[in-house]
Protein backbone atom coordinates (compact mmCIF):
# COMPACT_ATOMS: atom_id res chain seq x y z
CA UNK A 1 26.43 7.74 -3.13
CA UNK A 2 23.69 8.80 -0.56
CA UNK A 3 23.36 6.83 1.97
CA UNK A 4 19.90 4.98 1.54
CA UNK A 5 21.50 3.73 -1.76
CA UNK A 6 24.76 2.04 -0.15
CA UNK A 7 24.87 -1.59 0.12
CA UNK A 8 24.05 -3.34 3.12
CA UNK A 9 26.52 -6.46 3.94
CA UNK A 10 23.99 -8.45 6.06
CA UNK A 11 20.57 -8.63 7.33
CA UNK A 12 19.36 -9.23 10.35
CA UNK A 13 17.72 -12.63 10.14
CA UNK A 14 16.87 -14.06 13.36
CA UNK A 15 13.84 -12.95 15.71
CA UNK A 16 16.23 -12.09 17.88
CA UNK A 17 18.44 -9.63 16.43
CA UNK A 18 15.80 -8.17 14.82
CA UNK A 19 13.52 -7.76 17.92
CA UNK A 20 16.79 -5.70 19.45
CA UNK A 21 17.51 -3.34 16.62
CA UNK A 22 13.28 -2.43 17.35
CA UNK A 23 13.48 -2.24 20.42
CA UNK A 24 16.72 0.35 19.99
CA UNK A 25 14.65 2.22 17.99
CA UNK A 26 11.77 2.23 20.47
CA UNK A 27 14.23 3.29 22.89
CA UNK A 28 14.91 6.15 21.01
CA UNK A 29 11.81 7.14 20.16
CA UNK A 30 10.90 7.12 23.89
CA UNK A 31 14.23 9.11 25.05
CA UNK A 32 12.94 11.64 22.10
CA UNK A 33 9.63 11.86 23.55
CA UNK A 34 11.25 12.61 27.19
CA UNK A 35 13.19 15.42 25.95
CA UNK A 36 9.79 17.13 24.07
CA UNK A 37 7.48 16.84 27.54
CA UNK A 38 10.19 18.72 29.19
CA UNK A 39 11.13 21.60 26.66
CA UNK A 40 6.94 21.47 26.61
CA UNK A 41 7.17 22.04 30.11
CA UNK A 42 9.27 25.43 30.11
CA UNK A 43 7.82 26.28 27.00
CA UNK A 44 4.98 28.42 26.09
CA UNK A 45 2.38 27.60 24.65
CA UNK A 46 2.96 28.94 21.11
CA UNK A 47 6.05 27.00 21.02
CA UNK A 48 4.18 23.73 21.53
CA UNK A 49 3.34 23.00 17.80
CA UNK A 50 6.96 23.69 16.84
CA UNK A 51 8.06 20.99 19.25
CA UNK A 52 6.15 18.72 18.35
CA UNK A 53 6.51 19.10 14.58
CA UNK A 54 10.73 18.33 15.82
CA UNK A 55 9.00 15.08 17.72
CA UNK A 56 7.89 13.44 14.86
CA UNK A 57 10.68 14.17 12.14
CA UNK A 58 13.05 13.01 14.58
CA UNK A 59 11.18 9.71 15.50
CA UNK A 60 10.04 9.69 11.99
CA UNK A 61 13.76 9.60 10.81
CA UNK A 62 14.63 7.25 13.94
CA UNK A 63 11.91 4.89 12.77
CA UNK A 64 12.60 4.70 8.76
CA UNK A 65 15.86 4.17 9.42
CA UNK A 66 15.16 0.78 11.28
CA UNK A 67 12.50 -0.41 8.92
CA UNK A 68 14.89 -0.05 5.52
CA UNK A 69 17.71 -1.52 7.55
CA UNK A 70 15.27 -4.66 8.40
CA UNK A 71 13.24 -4.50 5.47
CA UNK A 72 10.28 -7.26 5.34
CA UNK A 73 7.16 -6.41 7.75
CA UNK A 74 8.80 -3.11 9.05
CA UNK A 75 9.31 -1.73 5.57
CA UNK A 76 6.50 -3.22 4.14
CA UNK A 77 4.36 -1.43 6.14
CA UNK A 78 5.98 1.62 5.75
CA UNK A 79 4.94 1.47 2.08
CA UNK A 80 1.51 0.64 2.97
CA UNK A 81 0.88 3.65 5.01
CA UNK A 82 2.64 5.99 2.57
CA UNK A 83 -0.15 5.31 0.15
CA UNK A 84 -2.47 7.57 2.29
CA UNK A 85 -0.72 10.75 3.27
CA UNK A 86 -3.29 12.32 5.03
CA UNK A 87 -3.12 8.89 7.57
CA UNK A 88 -0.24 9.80 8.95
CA UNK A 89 1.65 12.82 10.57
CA UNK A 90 3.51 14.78 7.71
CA UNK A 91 6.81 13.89 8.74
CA UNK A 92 6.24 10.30 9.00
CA UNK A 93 4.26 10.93 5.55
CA UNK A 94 7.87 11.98 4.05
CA UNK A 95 9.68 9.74 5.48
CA UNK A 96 7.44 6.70 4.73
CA UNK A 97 7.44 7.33 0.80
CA UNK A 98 10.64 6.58 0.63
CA UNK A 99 9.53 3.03 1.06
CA UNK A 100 7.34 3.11 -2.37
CA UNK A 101 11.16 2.72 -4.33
CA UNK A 102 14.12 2.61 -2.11
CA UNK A 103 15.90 0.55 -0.04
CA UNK A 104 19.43 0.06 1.12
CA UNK A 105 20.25 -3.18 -1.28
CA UNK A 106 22.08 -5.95 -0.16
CA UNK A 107 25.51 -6.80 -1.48
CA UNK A 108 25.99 -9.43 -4.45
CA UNK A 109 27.55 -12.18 -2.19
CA UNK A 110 24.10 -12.04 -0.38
CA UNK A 111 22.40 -12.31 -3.61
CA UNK A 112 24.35 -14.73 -5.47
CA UNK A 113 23.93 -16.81 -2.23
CA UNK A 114 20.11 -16.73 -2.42
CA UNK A 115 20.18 -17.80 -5.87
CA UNK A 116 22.34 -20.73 -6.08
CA UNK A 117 20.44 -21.88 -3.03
CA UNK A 118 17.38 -21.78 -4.69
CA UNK A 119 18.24 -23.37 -7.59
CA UNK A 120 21.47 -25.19 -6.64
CA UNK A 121 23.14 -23.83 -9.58
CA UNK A 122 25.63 -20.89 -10.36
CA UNK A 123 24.25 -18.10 -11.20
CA UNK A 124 26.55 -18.12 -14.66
CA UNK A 125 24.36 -21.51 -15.78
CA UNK A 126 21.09 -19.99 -14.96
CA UNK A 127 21.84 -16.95 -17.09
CA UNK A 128 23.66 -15.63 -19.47
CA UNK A 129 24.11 -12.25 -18.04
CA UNK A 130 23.24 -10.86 -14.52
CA UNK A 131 23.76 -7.81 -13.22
CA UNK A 132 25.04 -7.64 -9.74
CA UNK A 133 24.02 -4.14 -9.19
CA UNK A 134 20.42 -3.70 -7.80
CA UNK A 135 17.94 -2.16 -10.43
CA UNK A 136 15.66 -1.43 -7.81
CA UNK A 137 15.20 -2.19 -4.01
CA UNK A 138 12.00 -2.43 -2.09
CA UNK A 139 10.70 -4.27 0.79
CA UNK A 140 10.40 -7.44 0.75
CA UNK A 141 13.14 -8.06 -2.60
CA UNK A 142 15.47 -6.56 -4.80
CA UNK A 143 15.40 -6.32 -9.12
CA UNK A 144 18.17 -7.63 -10.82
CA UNK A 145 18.50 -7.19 -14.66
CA UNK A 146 20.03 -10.54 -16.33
CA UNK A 147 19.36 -11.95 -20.13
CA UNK A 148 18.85 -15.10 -20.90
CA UNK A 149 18.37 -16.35 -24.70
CA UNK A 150 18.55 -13.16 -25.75
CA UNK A 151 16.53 -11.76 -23.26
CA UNK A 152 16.14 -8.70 -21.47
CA UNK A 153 14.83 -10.45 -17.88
CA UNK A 154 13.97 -8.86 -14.45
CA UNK A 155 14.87 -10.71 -11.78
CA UNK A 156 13.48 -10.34 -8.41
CA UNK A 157 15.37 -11.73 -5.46
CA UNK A 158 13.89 -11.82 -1.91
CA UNK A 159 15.72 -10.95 0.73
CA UNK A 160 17.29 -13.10 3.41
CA UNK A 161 15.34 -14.75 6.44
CA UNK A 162 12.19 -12.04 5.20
CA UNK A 163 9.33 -15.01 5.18
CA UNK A 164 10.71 -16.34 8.62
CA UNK A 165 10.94 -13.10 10.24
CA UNK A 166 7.68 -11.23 9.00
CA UNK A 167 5.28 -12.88 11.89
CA UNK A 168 7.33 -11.83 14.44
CA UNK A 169 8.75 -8.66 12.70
CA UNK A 170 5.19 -7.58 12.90
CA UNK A 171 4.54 -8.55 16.72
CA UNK A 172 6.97 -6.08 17.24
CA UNK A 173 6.20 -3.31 15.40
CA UNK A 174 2.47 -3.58 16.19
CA UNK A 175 3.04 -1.04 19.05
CA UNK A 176 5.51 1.50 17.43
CA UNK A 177 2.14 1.43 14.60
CA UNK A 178 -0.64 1.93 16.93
CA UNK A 179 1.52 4.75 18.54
CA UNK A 180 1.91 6.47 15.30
CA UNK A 181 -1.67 6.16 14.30
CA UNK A 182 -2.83 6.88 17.52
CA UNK A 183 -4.90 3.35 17.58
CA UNK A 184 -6.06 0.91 20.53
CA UNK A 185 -4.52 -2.78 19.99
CA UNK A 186 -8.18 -4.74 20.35
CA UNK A 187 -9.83 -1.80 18.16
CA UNK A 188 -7.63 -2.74 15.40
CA UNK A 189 -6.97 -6.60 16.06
CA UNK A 190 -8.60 -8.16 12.82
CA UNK A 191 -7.40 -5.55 10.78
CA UNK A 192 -3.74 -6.88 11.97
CA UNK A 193 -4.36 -10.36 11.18
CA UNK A 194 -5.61 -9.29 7.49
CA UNK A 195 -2.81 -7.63 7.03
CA UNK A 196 -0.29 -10.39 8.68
CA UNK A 197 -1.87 -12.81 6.30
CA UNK A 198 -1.52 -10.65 3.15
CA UNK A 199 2.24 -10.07 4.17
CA UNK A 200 3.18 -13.69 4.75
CA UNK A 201 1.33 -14.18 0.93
CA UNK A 202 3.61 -11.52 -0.44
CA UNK A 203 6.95 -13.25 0.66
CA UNK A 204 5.41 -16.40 -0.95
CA UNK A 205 6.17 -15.99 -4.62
CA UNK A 206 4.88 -19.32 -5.94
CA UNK A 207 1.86 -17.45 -5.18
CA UNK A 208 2.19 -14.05 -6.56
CA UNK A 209 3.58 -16.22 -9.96
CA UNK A 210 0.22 -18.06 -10.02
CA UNK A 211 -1.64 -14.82 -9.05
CA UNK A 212 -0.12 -12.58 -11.65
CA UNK A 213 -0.59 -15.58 -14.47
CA UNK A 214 -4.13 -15.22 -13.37
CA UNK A 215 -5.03 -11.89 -13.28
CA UNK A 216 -3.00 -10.94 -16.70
CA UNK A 217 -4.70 -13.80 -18.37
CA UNK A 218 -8.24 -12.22 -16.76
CA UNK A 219 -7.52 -9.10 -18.00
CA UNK A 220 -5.94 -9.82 -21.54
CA UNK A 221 -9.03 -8.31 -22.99
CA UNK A 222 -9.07 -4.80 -21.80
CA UNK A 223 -7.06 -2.78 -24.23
CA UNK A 224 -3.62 -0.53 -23.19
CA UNK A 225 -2.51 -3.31 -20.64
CA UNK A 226 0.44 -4.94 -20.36
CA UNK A 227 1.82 -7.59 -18.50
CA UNK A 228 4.97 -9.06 -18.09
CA UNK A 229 5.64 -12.63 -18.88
CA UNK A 230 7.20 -14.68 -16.42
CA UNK A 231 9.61 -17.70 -16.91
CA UNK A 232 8.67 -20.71 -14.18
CA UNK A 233 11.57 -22.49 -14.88
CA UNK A 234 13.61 -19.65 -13.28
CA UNK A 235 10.79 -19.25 -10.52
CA UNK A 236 11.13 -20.53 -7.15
CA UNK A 237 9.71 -19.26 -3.40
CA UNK A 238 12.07 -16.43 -3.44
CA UNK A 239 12.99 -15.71 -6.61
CA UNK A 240 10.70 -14.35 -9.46
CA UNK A 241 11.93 -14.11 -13.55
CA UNK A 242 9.97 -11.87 -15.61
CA UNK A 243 10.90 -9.96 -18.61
CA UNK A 244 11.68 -6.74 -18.39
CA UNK A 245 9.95 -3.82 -18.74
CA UNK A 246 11.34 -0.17 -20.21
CA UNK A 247 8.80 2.08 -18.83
CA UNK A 248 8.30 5.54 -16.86
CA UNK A 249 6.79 4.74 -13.29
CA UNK A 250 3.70 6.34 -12.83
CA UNK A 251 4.12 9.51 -10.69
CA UNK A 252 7.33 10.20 -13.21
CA UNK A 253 4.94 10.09 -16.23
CA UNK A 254 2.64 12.66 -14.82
CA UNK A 255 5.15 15.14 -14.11
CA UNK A 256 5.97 14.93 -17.56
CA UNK A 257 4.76 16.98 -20.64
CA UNK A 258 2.41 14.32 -21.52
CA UNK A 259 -0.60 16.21 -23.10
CA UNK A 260 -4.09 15.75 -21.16
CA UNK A 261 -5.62 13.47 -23.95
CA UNK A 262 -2.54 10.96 -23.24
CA UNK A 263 -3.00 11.44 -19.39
CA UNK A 264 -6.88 10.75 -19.38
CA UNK A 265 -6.45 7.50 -21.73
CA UNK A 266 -3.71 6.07 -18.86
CA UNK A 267 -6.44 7.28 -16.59
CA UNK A 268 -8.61 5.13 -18.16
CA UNK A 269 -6.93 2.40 -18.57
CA UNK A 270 -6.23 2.34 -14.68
CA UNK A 271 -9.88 2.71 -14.28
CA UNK A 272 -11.22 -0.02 -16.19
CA UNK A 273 -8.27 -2.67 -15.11
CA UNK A 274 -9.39 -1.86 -11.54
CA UNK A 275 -13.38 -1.65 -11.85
CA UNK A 276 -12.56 -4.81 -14.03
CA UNK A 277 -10.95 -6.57 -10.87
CA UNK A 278 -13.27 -5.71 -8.50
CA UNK A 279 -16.69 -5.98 -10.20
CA UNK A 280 -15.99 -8.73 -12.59
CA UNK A 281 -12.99 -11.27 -11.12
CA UNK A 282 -13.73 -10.27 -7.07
CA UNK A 283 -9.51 -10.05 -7.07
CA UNK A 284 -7.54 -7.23 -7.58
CA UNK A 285 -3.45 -5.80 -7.46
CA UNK A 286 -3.85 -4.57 -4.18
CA UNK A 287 -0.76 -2.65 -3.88
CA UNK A 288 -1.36 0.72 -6.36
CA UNK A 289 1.37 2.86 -5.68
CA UNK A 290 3.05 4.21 -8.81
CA UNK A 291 6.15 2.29 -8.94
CA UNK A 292 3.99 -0.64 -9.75
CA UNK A 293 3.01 0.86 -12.76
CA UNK A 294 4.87 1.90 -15.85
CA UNK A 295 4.00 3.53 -19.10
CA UNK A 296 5.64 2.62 -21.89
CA UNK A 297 6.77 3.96 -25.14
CA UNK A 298 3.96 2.43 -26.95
CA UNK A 299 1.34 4.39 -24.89
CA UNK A 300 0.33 1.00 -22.50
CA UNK A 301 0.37 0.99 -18.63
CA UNK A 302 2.39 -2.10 -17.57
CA UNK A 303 1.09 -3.90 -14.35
CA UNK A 304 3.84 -4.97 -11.94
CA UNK A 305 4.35 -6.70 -9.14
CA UNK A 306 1.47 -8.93 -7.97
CA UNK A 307 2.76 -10.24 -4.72
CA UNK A 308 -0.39 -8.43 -2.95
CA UNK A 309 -3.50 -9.00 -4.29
CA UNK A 310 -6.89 -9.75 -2.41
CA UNK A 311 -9.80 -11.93 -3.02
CA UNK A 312 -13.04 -11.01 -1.80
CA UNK A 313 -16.43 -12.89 -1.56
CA UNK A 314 -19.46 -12.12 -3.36
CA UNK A 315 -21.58 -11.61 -0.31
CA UNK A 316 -19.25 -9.04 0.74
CA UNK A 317 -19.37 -7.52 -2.37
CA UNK A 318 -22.58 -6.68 -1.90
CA UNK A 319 -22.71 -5.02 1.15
CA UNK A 320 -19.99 -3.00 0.51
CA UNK A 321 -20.85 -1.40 -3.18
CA UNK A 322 -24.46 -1.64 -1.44
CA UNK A 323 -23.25 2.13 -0.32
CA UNK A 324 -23.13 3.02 -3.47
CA UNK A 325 -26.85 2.97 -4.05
CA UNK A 326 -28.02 7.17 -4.39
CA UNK A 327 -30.89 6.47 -2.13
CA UNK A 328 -29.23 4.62 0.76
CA UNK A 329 -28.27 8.47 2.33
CA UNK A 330 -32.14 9.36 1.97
CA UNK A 331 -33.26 6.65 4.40
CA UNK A 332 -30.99 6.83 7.72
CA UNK A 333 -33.29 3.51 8.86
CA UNK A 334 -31.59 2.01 5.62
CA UNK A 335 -28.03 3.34 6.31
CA UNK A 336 -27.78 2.09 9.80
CA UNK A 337 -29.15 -1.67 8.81
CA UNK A 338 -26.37 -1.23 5.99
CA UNK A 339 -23.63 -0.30 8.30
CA UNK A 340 -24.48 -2.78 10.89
CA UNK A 341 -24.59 -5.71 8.47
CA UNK A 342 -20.74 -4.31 7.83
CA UNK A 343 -20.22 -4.19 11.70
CA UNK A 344 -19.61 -0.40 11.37
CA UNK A 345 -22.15 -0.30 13.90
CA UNK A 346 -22.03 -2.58 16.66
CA UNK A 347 -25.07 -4.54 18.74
CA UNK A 348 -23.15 -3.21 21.80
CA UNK A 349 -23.32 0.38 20.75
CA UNK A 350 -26.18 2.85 22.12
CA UNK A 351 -28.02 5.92 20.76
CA UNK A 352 -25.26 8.21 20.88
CA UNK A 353 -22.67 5.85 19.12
CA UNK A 354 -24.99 5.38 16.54
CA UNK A 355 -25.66 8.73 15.79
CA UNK A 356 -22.05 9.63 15.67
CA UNK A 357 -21.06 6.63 13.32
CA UNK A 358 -23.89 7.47 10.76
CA UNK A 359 -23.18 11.13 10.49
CA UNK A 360 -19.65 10.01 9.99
CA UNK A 361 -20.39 7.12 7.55
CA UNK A 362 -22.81 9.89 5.90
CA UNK A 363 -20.12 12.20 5.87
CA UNK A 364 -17.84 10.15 4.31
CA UNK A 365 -19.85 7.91 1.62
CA UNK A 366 -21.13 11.18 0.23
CA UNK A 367 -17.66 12.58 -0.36
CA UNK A 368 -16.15 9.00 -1.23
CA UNK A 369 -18.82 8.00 -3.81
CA UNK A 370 -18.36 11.10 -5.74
CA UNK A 371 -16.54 9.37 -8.98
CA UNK A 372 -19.19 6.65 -9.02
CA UNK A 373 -22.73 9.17 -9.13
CA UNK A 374 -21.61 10.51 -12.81
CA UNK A 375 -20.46 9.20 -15.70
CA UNK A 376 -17.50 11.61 -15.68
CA UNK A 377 -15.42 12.45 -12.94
CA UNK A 378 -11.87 15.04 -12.78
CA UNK A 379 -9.83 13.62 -10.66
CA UNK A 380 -7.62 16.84 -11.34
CA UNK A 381 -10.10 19.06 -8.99
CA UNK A 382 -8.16 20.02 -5.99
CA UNK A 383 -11.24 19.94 -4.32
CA UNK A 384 -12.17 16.80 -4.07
CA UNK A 385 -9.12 15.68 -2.09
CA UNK A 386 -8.62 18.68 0.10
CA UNK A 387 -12.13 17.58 1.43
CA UNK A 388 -10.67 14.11 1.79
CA UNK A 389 -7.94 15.56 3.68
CA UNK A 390 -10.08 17.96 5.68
CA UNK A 391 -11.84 15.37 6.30
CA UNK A 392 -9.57 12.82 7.59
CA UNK A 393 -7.84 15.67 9.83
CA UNK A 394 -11.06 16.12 11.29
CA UNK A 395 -11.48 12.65 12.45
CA UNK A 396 -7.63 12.35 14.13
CA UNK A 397 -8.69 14.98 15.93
CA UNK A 398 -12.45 14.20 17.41
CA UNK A 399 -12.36 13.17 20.61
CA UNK A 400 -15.61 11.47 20.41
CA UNK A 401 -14.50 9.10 17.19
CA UNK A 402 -11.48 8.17 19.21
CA UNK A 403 -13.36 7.37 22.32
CA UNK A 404 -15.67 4.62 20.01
CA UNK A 405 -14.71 1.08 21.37
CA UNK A 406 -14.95 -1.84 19.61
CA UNK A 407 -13.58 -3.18 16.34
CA UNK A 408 -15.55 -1.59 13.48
CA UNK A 409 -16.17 -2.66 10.10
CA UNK A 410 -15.17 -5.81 8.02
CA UNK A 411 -11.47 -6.66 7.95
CA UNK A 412 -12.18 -7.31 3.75
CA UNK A 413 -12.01 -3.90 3.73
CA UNK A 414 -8.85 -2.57 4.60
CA UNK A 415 -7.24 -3.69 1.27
CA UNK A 416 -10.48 -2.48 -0.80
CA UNK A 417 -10.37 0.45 0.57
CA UNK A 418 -6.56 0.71 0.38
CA UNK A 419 -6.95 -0.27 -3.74
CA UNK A 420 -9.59 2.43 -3.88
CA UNK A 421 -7.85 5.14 -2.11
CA UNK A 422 -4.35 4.07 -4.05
CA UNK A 423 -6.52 4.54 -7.19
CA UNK A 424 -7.73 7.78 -6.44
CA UNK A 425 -4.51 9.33 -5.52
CA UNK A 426 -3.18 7.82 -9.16
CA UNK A 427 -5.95 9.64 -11.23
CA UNK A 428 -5.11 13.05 -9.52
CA UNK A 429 -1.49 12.61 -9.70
CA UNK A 430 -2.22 12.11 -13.35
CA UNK A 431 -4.73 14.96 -13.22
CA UNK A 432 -7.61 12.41 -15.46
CA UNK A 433 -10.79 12.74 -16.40
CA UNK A 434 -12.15 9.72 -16.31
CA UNK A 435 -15.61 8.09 -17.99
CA UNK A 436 -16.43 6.14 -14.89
CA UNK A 437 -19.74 4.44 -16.46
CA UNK A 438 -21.67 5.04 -13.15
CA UNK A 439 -24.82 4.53 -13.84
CA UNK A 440 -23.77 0.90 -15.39
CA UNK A 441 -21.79 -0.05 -11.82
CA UNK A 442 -24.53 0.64 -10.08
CA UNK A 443 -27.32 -1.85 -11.94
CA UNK A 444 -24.48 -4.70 -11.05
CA UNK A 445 -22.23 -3.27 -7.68
């Protein structure tokens, strides 16, 4: 069995512990970076890129390896950043996708243990069959198939000491992120919080139960969705039952022979749940990477996993699709009262900030609001998101971007943007061409 698939005996549970095994991993990052500065130092200069390429898989290796061992807020973010690819250095890109449907999964003794704790109850009188083998493992739980009355039930079990740990699993981490990214701490403080506060939501699954009832009941109208019924009287804080699904996860369906017609209705259907979310309900599955979405044998795309979703107000609504409006790039006196009313811009910044933030925010909206200024978008051209790409390696590497101070835009918008950029990557995976009704978004953004 390879080794990310063997079964981990315990978890570390208290701050403690788990503050040492990152701060082992720290101090192996930092003996790794020692060793490149001096073979950099005898080296010449063509050999530079090479060594540093060997930097990051090895600290990229060093670092998975704590994160799936800890799981919670280490691994959790590891599957957030995966989503964008082009955020991150390719080797920490390859290693961080792992998190999207793998983790080491704890033993049965650990599991059983959670259960009966949580219901105080064996686990034989809460169902009639359960499966002590992991279905799947992920960050912040592991799936368990049981039956129960005949039947076929998911079960998702959190794991130990997670919701205790993740506020102070993330204190931790917080500087082996900003390193990676290449971020300043009080550039990127609200953004933390946000995400601190959707994490501690997604270990609460009282929540993500009422959310997903919510949403699925919200969205019971569009047509090709499915959503999996859950069973409250099995339903506690850290365990979720759900029926379950038989499905093909997303990125597995589009490396199938599906024919394009089947691939641009799934398209489709992604579309419209998502515009649906956004524009209609202001909350939306904030988590879209593809093993959160399966298609089944009756042609429907099956929406799992709700334990991160996002609310946003309609004031910020507004300002945010306001960017979407065709003549808001023809008026740069109406783009810069636009991105200072989303704190893009800031009152302390002078002329030459806030020429470089517009031609960046122009730069940007005009390539990101593509799909939105037609009716019809193909979300198979390669072009499209090599320019993203491009684009994005661009901005890691201007010196002037990274020398802006200040915290910069609206912390509502990391998981927007996150839901939008998941989306995007979806629809070219699936290679879709989508009808995305433009014209209509825009008269109500």
């Amino acid at each position: 069995m390879a080794e990310e698939h063997r079964h981990q005996d315990s978890i570390r549970s208290t701050p403690l512990s788990r503050m040492a095994e990152l701060a082992g991993t720290g101090a192996r990052v930092g003996i790794n970076y020692l060793k490149y500065y001096g073979q950099r130092a005898v080296s010449p200069d063509t050999a530079s890129t090479s060594l540093r390429s060997d930097l990051d898989e090895r600290n990229a290796r060093a670092v998975y390896a704590s994160f799936s061992k800890l799981k919670g807020g280490p691994l959790k973010l590891a599957q957030m950043l995966s989503i964008d690819e082009n955020l991150l250095p390719p080797a920490y890109a390859a290693q961080f996708a792992q998190a999207q449907y793998s983790a080491p999964p704890l033993s049965w003794p650990l599991v059983r243990r959670t259960l009966e704790r949580e219901f105080n109850q064996p686990v034989e009188a809460l169902f009639d069959s359960f499966t002590p083998e992991a279905a799947h493992g992920a960050s912040i739980g592991q799936v368990h198939i049981a039956s129960r009355a005949g039947r076929k039930l998911a079960v998702k079990v959190q794991y130990p000491g997670v919701a205790d740990s993740m506020r102070s699993d993330l204190r931790v981490i917080k500087p082996v992120a900003l390193q990676i990214l290449g971020l300043r701490e009080q550039d990127i403080a609200h953004y933390f919080t946000e995400v601190e506060t959707r994490l501690l939501e997604e270990t609460d699954y009282v929540t993500e139960l009422r959310r997903s009832q919510e949403i699925a009941a919200a969205c019971s109208n569009l047509p090709g969705l499915r959503f999996p019924t859950f069973y409250p009287d099995r339903c506690s804080p850290r365990v979720l039952t759900m029926d379950w699904i038989d499905g093909l996860p997303l990125d597995r369906y589009a490396d199938s022979a599906a024919s394009q017609f089947a691939r641009n209705r799934i398209g489709q259907i992604l579309w419209d749940f998502y515009m649906h979310q956004i524009h209609v309900l202001n909350l939306f599955h904030a988590d879209p990477h593809p093993g959160n979405f399966l298609v089944n044998s009756d042609g429907e795309l099956c929406v799992l996993d709700f334990g991160c979703t996002r609310a946003i107000t309609p004031e910020f609504h507004t300002l945010q699709f306001a960017f979407l409006n065709p003549t808001l790039l023809e008026s740069p006196a109406a783009l810069e009262e636009a991105l200072r009313a989303m704190d893009v811009i800031l009152p302390t910044d002078g002329p030459a900030q806030r020429q470089k933030v517009t031609a960046l925010a122009r730069e940007s909206i005009e390539l990101l609001s593509r799909p939105f200024r037609s009716d019809h978008f193909d979300f198979a051209d390669p072009t499209f998101f090599r320019a993203m790409y491009e684009m994005g390696d661009a901005n890691r590497q201007d010196r002037d971007l990274l020398s802006l101070r200040g915290a910069r835009g609206r912390a509502e918008s990391v998981y927007l943007n996150r839901a939008f950029f998941g989306l995007f990557s979806l629809l070219h995976r699936l290679g879709a061409q989508v009808q995305t009704n433009a014209s209509e978004k825009r008269s109500h953004p």
